[in-house]
N, C-alpha and C. Protein backbone atom coordinates (compact mmCIF):
# COMPACT_ATOMS: atom_id res chain seq x y z
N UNK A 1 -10.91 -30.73 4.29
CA UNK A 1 -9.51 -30.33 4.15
C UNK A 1 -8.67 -30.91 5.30
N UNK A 2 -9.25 -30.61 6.94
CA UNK A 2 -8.48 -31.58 7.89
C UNK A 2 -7.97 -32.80 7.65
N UNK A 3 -9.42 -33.53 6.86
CA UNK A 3 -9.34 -34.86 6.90
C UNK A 3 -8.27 -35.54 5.91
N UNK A 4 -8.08 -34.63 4.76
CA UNK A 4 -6.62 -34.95 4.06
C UNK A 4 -5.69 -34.32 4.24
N UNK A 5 -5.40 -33.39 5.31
CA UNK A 5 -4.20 -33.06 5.98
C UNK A 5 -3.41 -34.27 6.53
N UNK A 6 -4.41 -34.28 7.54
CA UNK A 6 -4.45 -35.53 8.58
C UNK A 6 -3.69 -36.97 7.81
N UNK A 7 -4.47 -37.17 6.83
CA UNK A 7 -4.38 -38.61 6.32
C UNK A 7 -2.54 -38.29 5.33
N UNK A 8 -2.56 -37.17 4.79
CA UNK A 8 -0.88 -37.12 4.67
C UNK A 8 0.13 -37.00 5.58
N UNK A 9 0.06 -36.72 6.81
CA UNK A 9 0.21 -36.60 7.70
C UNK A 9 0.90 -37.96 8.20
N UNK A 10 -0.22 -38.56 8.35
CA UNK A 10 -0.13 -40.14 8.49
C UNK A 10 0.68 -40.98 8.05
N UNK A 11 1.09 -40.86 6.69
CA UNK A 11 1.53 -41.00 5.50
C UNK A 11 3.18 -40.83 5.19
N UNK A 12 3.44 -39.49 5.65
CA UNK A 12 4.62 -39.35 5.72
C UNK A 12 5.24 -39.16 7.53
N UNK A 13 4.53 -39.53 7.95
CA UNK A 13 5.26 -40.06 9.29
C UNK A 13 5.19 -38.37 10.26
N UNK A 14 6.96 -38.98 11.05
CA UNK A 14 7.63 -37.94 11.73
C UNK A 14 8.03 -36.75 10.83
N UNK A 15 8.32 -37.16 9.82
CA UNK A 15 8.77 -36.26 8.48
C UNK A 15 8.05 -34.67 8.16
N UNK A 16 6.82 -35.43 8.15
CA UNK A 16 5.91 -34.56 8.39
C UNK A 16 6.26 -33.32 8.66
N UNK A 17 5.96 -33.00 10.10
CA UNK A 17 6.44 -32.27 11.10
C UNK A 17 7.43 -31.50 11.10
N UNK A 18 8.62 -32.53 11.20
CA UNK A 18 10.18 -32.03 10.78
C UNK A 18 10.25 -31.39 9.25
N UNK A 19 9.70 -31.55 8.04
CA UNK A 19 9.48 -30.85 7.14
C UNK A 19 8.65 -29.87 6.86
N UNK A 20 7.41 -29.55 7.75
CA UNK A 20 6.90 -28.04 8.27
C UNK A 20 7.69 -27.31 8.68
N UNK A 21 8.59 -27.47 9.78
CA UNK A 21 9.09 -26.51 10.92
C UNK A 21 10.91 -26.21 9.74
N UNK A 22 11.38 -26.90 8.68
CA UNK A 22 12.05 -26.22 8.04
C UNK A 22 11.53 -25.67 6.64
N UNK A 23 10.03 -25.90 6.21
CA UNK A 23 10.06 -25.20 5.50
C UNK A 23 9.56 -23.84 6.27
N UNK A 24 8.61 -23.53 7.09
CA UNK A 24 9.05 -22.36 8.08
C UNK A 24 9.94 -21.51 8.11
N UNK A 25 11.18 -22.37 8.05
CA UNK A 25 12.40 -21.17 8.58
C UNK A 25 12.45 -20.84 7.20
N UNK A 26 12.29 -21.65 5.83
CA UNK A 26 13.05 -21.15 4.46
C UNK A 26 11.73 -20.02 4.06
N UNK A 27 10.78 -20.12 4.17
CA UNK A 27 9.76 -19.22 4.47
C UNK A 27 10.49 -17.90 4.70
N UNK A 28 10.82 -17.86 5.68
CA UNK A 28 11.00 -16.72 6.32
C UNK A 28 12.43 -15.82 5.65
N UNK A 29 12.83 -16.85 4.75
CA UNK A 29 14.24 -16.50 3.61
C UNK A 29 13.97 -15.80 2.56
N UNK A 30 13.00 -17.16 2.03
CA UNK A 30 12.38 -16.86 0.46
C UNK A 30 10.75 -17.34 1.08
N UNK A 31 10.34 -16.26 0.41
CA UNK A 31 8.69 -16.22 0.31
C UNK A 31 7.85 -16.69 -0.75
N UNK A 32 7.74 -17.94 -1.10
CA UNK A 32 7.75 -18.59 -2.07
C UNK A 32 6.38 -19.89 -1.31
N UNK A 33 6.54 -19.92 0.10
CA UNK A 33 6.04 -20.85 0.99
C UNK A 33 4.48 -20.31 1.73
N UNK A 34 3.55 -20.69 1.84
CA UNK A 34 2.56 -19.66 2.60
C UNK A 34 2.26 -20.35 4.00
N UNK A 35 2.89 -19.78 4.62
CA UNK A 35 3.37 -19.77 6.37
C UNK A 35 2.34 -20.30 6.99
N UNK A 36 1.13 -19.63 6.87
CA UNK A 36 -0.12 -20.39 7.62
C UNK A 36 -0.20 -21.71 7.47
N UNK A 37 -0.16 -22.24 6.01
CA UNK A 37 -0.50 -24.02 5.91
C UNK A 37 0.73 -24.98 6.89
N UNK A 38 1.97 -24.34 7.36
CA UNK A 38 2.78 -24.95 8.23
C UNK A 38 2.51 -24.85 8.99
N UNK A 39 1.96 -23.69 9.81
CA UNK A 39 1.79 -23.18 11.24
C UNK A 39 0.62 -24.37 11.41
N UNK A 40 -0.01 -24.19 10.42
CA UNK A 40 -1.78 -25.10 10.78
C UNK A 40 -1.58 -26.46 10.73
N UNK A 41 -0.53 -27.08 9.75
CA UNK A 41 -0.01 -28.18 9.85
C UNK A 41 0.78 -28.50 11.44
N UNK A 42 1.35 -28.01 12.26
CA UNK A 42 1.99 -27.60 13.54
C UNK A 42 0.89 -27.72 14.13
N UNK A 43 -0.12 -27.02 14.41
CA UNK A 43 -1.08 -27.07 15.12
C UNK A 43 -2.04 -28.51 14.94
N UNK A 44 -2.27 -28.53 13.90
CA UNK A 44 -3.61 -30.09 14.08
C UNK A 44 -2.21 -31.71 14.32
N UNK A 45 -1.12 -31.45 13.92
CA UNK A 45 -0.43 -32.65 14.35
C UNK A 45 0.15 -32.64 16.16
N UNK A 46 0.32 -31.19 16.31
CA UNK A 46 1.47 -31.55 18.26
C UNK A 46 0.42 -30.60 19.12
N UNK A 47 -1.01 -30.19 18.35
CA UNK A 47 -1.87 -29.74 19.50
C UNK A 47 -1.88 -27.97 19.50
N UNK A 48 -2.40 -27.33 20.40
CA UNK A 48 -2.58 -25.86 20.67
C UNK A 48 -1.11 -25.99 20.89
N UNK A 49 -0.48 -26.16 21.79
CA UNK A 49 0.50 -25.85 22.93
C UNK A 49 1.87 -26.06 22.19
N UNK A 50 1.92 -27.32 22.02
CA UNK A 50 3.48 -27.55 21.15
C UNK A 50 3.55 -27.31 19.91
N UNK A 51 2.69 -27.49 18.97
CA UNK A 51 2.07 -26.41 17.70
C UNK A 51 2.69 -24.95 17.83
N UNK A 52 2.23 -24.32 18.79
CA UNK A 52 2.09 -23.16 18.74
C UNK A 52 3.98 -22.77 18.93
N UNK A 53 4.39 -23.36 20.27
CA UNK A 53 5.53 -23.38 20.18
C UNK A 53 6.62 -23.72 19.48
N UNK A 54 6.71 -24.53 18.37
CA UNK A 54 7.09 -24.90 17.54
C UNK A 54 7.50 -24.13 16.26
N UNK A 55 6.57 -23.40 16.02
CA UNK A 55 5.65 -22.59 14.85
C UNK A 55 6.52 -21.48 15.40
N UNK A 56 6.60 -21.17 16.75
CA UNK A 56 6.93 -19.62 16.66
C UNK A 56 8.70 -19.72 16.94
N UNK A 57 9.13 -20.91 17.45
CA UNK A 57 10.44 -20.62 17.52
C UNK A 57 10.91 -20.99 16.24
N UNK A 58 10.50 -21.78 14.82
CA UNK A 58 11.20 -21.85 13.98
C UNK A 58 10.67 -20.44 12.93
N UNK A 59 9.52 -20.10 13.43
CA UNK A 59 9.80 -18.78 12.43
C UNK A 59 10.42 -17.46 13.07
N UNK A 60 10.68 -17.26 14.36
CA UNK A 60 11.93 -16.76 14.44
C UNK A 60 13.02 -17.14 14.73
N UNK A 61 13.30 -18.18 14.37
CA UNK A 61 14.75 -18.88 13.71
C UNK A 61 14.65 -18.14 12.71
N UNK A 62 13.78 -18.79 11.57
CA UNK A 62 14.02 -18.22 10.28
C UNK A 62 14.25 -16.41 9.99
N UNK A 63 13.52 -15.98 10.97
CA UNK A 63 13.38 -14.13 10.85
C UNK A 63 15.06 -13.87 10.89
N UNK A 64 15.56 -14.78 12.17
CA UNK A 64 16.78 -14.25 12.57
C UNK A 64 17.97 -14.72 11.42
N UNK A 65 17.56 -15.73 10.79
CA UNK A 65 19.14 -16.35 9.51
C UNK A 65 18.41 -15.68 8.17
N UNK A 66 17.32 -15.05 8.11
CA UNK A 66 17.23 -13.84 7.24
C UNK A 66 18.38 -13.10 7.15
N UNK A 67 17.82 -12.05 8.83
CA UNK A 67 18.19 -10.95 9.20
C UNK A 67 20.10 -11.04 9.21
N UNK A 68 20.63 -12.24 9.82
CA UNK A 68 22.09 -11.84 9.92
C UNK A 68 22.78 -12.36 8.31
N UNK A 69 21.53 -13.07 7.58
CA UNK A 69 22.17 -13.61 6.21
C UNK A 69 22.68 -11.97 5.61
N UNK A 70 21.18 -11.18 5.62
CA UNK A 70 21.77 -9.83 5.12
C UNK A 70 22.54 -8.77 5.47
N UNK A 71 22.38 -8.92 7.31
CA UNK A 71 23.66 -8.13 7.99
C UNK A 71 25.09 -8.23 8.16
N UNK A 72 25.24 -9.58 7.64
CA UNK A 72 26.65 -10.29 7.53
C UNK A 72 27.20 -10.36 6.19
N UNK A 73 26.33 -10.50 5.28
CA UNK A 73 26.55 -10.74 3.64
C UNK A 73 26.97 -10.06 2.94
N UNK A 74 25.65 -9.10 3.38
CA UNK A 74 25.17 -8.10 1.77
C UNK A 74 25.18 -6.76 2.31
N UNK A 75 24.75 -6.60 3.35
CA UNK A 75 24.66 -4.63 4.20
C UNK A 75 25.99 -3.77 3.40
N UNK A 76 27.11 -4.64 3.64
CA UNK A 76 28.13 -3.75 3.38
C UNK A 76 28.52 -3.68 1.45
N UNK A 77 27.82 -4.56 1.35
CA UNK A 77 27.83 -4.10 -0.48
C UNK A 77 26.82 -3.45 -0.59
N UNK A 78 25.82 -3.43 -0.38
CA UNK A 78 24.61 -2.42 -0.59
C UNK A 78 24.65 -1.36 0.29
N UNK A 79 25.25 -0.69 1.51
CA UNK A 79 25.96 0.34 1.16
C UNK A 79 26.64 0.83 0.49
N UNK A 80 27.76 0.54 0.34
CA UNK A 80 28.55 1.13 -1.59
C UNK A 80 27.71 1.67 -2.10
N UNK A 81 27.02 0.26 -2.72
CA UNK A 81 26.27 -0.03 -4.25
C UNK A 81 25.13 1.51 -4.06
N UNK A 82 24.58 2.00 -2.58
CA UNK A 82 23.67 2.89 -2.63
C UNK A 82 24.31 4.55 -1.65
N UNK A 83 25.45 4.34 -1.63
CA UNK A 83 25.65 5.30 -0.57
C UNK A 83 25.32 6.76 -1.60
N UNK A 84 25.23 7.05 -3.01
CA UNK A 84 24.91 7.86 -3.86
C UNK A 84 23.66 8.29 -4.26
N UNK A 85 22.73 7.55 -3.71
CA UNK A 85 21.38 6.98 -3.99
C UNK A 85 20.54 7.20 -3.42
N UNK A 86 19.96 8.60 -3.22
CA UNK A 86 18.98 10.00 -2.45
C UNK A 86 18.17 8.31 -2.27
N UNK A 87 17.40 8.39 -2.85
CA UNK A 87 15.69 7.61 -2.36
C UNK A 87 16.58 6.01 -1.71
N UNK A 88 17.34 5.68 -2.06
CA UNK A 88 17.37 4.48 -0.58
C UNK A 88 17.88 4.98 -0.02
N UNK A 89 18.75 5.99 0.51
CA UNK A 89 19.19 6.88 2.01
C UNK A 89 18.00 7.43 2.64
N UNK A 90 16.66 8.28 1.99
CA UNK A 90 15.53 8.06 2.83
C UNK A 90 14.91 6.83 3.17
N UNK A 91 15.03 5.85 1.97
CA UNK A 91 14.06 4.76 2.85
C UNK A 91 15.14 4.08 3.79
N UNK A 92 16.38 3.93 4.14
CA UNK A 92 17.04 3.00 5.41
C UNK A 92 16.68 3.94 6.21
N UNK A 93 16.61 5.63 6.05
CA UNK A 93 16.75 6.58 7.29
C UNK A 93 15.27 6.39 7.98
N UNK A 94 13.97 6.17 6.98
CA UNK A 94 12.86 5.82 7.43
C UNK A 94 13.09 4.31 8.10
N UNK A 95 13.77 3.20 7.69
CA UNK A 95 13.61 2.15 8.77
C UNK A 95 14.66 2.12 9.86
N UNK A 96 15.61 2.92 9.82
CA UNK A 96 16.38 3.28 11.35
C UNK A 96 15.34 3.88 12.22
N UNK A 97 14.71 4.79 12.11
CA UNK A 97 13.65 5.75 12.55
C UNK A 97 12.68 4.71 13.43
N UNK A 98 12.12 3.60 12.65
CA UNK A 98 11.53 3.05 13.09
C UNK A 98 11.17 2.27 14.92
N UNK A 99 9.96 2.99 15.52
CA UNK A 99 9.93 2.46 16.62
C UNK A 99 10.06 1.48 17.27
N UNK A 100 10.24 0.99 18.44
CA UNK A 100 10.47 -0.25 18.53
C UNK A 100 8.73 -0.91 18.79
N UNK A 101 7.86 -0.30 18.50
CA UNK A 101 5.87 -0.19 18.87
C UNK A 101 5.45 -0.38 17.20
N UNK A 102 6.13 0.23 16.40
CA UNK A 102 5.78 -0.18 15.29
C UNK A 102 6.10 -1.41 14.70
N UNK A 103 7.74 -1.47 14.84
CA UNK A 103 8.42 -2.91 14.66
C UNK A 103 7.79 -4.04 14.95
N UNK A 104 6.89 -3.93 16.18
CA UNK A 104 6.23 -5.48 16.69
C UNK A 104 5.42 -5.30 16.02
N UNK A 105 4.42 -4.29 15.70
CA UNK A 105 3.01 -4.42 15.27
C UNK A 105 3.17 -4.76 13.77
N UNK A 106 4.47 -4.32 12.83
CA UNK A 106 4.29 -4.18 11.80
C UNK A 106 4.76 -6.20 11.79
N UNK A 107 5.56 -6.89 12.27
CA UNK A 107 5.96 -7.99 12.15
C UNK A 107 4.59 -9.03 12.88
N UNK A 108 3.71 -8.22 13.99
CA UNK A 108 2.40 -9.40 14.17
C UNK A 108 1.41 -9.26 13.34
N UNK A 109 1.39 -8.54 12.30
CA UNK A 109 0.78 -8.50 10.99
C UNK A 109 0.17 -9.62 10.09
N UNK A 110 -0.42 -10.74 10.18
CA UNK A 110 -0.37 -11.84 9.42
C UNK A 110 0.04 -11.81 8.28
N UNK A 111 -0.28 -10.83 7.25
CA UNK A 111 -0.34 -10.29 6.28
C UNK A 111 1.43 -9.90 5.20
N UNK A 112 1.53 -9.93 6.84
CA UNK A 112 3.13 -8.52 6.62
C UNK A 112 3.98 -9.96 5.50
N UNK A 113 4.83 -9.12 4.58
CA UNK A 113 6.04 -10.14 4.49
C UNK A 113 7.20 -10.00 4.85
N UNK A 114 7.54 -11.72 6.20
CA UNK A 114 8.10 -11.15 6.68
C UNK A 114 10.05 -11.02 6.33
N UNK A 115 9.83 -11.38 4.75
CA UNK A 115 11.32 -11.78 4.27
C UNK A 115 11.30 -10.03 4.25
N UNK A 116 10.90 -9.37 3.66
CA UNK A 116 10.63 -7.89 3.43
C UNK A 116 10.93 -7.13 4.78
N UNK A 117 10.62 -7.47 5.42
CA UNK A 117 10.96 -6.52 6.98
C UNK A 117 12.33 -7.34 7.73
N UNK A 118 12.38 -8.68 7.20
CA UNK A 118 14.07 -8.67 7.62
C UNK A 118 15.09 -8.22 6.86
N UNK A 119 14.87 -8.39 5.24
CA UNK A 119 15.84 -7.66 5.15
C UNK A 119 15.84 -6.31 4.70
N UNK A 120 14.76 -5.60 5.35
CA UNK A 120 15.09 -4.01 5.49
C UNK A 120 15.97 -3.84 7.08
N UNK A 121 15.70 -4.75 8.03
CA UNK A 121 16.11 -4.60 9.65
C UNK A 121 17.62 -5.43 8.91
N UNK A 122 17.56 -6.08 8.55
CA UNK A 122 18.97 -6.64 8.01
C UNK A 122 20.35 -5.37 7.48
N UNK A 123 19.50 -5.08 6.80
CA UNK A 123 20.45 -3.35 5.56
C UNK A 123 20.09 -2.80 6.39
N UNK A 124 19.42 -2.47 7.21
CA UNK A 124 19.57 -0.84 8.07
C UNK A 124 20.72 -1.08 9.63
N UNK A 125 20.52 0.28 10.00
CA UNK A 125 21.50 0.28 11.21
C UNK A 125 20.71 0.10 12.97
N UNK A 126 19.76 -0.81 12.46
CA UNK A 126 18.70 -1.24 13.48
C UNK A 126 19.70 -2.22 14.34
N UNK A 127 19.15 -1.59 15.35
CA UNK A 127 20.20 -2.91 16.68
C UNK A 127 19.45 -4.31 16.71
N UNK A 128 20.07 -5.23 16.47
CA UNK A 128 20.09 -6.67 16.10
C UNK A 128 18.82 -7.14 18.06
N UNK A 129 19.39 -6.30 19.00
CA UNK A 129 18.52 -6.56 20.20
C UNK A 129 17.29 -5.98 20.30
N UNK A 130 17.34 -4.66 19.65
CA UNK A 130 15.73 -4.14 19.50
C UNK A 130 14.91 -5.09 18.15
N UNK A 131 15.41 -5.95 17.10
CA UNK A 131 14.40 -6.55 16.08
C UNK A 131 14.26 -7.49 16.82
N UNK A 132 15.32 -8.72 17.57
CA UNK A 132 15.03 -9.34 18.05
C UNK A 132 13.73 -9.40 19.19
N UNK A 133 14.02 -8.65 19.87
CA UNK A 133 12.86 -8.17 21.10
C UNK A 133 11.37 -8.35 20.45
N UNK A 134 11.78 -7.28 19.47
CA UNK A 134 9.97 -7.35 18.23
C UNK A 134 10.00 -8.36 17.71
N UNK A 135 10.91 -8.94 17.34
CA UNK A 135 10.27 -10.36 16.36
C UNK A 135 9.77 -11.41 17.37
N UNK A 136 10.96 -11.49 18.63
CA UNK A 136 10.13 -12.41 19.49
C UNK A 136 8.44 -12.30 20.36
N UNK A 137 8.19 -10.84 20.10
CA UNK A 137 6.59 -10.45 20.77
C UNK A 137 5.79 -10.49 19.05
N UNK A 138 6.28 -10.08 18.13
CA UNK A 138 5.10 -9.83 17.17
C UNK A 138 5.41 -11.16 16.84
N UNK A 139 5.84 -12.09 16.62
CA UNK A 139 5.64 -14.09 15.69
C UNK A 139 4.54 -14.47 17.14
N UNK A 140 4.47 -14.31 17.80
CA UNK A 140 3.65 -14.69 19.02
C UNK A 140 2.43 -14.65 18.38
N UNK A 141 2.15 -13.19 17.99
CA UNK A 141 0.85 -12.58 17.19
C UNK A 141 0.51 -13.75 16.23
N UNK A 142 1.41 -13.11 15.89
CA UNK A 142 1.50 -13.85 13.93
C UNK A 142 0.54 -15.48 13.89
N UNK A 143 1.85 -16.36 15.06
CA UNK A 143 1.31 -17.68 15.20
C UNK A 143 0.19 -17.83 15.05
N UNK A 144 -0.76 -16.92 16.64
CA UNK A 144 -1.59 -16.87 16.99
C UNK A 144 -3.05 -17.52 16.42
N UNK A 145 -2.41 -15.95 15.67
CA UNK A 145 -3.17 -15.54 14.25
C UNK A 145 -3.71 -17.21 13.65
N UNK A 146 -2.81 -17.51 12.79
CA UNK A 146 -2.68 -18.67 12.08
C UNK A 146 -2.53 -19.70 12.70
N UNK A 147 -2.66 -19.61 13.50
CA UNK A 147 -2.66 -21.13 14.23
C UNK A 147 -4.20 -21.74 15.22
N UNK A 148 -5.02 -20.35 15.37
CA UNK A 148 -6.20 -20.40 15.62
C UNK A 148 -7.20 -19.88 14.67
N UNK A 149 -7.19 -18.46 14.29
CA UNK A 149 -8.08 -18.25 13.61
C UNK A 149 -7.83 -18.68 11.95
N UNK A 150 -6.56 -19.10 11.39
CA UNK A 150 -6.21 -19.79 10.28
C UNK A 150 -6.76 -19.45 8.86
N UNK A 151 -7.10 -18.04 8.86
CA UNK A 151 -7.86 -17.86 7.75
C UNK A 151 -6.95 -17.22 6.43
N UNK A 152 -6.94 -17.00 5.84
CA UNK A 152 -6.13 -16.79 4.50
C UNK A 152 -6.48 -15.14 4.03
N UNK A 153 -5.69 -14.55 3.73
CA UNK A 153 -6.19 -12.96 3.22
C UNK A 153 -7.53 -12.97 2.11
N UNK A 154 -7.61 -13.78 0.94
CA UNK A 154 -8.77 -13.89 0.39
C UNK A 154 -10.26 -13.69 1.40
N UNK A 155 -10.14 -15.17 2.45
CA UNK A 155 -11.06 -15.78 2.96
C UNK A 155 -11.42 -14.33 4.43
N UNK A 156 -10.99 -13.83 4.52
CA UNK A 156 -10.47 -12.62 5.21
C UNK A 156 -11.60 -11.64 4.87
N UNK A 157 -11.34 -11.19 3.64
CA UNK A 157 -12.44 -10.08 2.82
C UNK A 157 -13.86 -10.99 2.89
N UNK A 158 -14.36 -11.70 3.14
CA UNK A 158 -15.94 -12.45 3.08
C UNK A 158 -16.15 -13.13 4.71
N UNK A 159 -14.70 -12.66 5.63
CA UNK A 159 -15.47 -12.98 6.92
C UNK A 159 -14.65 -12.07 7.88
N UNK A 160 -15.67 -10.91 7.83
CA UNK A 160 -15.08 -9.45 8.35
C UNK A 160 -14.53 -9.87 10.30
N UNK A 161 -14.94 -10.77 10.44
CA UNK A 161 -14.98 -11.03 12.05
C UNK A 161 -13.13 -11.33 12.32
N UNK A 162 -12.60 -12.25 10.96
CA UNK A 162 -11.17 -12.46 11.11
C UNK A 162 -10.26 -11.03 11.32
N UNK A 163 -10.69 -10.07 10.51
CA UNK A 163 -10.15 -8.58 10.61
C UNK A 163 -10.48 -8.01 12.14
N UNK A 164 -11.57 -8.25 12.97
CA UNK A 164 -11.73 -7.84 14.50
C UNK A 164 -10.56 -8.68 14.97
N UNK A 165 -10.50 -9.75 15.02
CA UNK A 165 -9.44 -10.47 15.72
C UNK A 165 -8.12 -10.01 15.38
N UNK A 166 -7.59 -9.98 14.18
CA UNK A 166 -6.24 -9.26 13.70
C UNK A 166 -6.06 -8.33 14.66
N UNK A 167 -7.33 -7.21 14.30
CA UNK A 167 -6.90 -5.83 15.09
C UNK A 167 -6.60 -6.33 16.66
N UNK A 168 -7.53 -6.91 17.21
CA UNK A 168 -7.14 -6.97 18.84
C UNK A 168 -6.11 -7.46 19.38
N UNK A 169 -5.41 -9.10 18.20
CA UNK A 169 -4.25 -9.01 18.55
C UNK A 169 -3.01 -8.16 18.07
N UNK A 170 -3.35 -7.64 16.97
CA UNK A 170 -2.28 -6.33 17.34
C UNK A 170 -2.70 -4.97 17.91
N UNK A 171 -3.62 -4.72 18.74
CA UNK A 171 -3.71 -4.11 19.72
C UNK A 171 -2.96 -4.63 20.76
N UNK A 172 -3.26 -5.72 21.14
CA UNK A 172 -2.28 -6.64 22.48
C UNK A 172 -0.83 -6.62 22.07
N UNK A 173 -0.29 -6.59 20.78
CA UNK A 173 1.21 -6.62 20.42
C UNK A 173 1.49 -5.22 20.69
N UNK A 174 0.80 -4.55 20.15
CA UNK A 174 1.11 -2.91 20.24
C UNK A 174 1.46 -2.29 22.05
N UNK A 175 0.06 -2.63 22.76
CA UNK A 175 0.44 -2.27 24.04
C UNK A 175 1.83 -3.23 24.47
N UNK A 176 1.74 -5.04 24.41
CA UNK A 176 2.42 -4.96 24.93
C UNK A 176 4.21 -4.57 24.75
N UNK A 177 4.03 -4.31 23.56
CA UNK A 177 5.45 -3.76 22.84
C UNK A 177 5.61 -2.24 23.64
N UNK A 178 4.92 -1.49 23.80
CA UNK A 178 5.13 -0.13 24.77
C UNK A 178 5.50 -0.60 26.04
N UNK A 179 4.99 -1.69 27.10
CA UNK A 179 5.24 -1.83 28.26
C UNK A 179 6.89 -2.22 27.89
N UNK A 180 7.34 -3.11 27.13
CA UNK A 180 8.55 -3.36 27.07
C UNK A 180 9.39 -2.40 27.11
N UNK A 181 8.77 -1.93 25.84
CA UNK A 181 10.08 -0.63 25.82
C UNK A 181 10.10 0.51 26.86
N UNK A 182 8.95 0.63 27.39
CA UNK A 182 9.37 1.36 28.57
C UNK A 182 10.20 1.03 29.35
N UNK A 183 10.29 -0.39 29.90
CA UNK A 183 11.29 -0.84 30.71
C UNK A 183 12.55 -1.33 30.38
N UNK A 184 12.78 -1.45 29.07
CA UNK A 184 14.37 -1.73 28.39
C UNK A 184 14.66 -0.57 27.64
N UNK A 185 13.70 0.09 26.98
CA UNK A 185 14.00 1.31 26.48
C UNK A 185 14.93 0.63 24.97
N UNK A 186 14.15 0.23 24.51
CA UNK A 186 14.80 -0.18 23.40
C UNK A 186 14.93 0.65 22.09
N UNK A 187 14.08 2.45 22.26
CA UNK A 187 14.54 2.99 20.96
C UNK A 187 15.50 4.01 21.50
C-alpha cells in the first residue's frame, strides 16, 4: 500500500501534498473524506515532524471554518427555527454544559466526527476561546493517532493493542486538558 501511495505521490508532484492538506480542511466541513488517508499521506511525504504539523494545523483550520461557518451563518436561524423545541433546548443546554476536559477528550477521539462536534460548538453558546483551546490540544491527539499508529476503526477491532494506545493518548489529552484549565480556567 506505501509503495503505491508513494508512486502517486510521485506522479502528481507538489500537488500532492497541497491537495491533502485542503482536502483536510473540507473534511472537517463535510465528512465525506476519511482524515487518516491525508494525515498518512502528510506523514510518509514531509516526514514525522512536518507531516505531523501540517496535518494538525489544517485540520484545525478546518475545525475552526466549520465552527464560525455555523456561528456566523446558521446559529441565529436555528435558534428561531428551535427556540419551541423541548429536546434541542436540552441537547444545546447539554453541549453548553460541556467541560472544557471533556471537549478535548471528546475531539482527540480518532473516531469522533469531527464535522458533528463543530457544529454542535458552532449552534451552542460555547465560547469560541474555550473550543479553540480544545481543538488545538485534542487534533494533537487525533494527528497523533493517525499519523503513527494509522489504523482504521475496522482494523482496530482485530488489533486490540491500537485501542491501548487510543486510551493513553486520551488519557494524556484528558490530564493535559485539566492542567490547562486550571490555569486559564476556561469553564
Amino acid at each position: 500500500m506505501d509503495k503505491l501511495i508513494n508512486e502517486f505521490l510521485l506522479h502528481i508532484g507538489i500537488y500532492g501534498p497541497i491537495l491533502g492538506c485542503f482536502f483536510i480542511v473540507i473534511e472537517s466541513i463535510l465528512p465525506i473524506l476519511p482524515l487518516f488517508v491525508f494525515i498518512t499521506i502528510n506523514f510518509l511525504v514531509f516526514g514525522s515532524i512536518i507531516g505531523f504539523f501540517l496535518s494538525w494545523i489544517f485540520t484545525v483550520l478546518g475545525c475552526m471554518l466549520s465552527f464560525f461557518l455555523f456561528r456566523k451563518k446558521i446559529k441565529n436561524w436555528f435558534d428561531k427555527k428551535t427556540k419551541d423545541k423541548k429536546r434541542f433546548q436540552k441537547i444545546m443546554m447539554v453541549v453548553n454544559k460541556v467541560k472544557f476536559e471533556q471537549l478535548t477528550t471528546i475531539i482527540a477521539v480518532p473516531f469522533t466526527p469531527a464535522f458533528l462536534v463543530n457544529i454542535a460548538a458552532g449552534l451552542s453558546k460555547m465560547p469560541f476561546k474555550k473550543f479553540f483551546i480544545a481543538l488545538c490540544i485534542g487534533k494533537i491527539f487525533l494527528v497523533l493517532f493517525w499519523g503513527f499508529v494509522g489504523t482504521s476503526l475496522v482494523q482496530s477491532f482485530s488489533h486490540p493493542i491500537a485501542f491501548l494506545k487510543v486510551a493513553i493518548l486520551l488519557l494524556i489529552a484528558f490530564v493535559l486538558s485539566k492542567i490547562i484549565n486550571k490555569k486559564f480556567g476556561l469553564d
